[in-house]
Protein backbone atom coordinates (compact mmCIF):
# COMPACT_ATOMS: atom_id res chain seq x y z
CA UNK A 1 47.43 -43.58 -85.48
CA UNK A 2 49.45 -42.49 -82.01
CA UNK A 3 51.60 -40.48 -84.19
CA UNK A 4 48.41 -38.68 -86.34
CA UNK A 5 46.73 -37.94 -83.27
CA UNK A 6 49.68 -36.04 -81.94
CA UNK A 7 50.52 -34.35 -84.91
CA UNK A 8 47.03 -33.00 -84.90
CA UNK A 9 47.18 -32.35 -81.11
CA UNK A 10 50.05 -30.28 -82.06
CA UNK A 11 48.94 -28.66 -85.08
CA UNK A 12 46.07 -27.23 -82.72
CA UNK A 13 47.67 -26.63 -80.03
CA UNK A 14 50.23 -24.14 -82.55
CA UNK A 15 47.30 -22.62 -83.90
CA UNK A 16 45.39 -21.92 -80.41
CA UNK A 17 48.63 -20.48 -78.76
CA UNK A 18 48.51 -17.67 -81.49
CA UNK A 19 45.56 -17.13 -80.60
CA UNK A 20 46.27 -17.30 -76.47
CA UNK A 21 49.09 -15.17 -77.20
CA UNK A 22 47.14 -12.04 -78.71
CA UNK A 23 46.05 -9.67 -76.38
CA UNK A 24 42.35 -8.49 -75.32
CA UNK A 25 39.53 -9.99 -77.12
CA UNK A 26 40.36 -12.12 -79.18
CA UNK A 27 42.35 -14.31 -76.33
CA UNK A 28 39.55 -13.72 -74.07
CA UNK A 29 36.94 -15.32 -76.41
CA UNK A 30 39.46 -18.48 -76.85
CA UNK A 31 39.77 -19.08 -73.10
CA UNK A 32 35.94 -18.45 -72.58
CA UNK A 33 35.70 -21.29 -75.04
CA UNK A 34 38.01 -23.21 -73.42
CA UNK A 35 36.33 -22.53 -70.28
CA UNK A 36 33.24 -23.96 -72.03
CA UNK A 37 34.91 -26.93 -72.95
CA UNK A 38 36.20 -27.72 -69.58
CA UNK A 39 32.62 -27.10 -68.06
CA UNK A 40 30.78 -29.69 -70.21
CA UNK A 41 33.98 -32.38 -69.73
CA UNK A 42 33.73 -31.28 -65.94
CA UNK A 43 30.02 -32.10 -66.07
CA UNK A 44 28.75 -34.50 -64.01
CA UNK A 45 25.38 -35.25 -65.41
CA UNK A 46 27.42 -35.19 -68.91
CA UNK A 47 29.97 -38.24 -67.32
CA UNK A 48 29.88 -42.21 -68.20
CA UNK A 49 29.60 -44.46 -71.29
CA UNK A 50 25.73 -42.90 -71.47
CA UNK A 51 25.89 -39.96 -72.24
CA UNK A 52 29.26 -40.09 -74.10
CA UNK A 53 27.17 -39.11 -77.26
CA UNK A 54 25.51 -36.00 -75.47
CA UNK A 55 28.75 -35.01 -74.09
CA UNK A 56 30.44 -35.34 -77.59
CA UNK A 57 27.56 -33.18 -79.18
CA UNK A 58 27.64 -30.27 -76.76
CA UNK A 59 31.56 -30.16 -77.21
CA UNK A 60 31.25 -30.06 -81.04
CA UNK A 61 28.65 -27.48 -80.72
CA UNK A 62 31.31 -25.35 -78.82
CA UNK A 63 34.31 -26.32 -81.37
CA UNK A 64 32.28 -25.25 -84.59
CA UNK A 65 31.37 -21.91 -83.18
CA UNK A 66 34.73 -20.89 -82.70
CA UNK A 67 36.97 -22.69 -84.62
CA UNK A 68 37.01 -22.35 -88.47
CA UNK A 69 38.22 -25.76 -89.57
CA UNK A 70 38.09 -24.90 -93.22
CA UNK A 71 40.73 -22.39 -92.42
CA UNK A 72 43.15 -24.35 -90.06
CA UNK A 73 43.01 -26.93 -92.99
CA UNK A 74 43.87 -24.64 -95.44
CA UNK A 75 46.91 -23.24 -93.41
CA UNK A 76 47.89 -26.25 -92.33
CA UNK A 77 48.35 -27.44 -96.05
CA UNK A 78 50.36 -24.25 -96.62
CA UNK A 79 51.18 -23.71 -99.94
CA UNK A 80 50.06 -26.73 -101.07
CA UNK A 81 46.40 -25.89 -101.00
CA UNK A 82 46.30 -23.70 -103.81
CA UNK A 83 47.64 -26.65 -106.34
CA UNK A 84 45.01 -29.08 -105.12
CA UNK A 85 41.63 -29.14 -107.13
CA UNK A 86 38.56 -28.21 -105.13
CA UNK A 87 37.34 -31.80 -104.66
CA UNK A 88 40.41 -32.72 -103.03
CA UNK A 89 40.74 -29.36 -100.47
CA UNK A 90 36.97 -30.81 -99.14
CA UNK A 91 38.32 -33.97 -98.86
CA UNK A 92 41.33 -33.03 -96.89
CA UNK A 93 39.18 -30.37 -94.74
CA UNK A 94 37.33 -33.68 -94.12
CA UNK A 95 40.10 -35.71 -92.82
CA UNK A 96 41.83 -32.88 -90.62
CA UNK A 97 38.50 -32.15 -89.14
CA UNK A 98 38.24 -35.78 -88.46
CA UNK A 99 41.52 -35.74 -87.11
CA UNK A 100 41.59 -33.08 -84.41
CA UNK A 101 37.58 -34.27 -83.54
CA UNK A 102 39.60 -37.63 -82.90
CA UNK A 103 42.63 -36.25 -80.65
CA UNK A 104 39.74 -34.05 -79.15
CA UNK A 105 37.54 -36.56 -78.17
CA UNK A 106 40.40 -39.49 -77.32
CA UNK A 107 41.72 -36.53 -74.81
CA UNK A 108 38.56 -35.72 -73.72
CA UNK A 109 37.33 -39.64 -72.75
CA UNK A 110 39.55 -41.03 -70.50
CA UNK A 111 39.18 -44.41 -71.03
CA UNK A 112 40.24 -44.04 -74.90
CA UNK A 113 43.02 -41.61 -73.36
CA UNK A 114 44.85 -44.37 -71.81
CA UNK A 115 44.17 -46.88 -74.45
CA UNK A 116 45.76 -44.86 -76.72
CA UNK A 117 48.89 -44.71 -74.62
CA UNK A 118 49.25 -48.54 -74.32
């Protein structure tokens, strides 16, 4: 699992340097989202084991507004994508969504940070 969630730490991390990289706009809008990430994690009426659910909604909120998953699935898959049938490019969108939500949210709580280092 240690290794999955840094492969798809990495695999978003590649994909949001592009997007750092580029110049005006579009790199603007990513670090105003990250920005907005950072606020709600920063939050203090948004910190402890209550509100864990609250804080995890308003980051997804963020995340699906800017971030086509669909997209980073299919160009993660490369090549690949184009032999698999429908059903199974939903499925895998599925389970890489799943799996940067997880490294997001393990990153993001730091209790399940450092149990994931152990």
């Amino acid at each position: 699992m240690k290794t999955l969630s840094a492969v798809g730490l990495g695999i978003l991390l590649l994909l949001m340097e592009s997007v750092w990289a580029a110049a005006g706009v579009p790199g603007d809008q990513v670090r105003q989202t990250t920005d907005k990430l950072l606020a709600i994690l920063e939050d203090p009426q948004l910190k402890g084991e209550s509100k864990k659910s609250e804080r995890r909604h308003k980051l997804k909120e963020v995340l699906y507004k800017r971030f086509d998953f669909t997209e980073m699935a299919k160009r993660a898959l490369g090549s690949e994508w184009r032999r698999r049938s429908p059903e199974e490019q939903k499925e895998f969108v599925k389970l890489f969504t799943d799996l940067l939500e997880g490294v997001i949210w393990t990153k993001s709580n730091p209790t399940m940070a450092r149990a994931s280092n152990t």
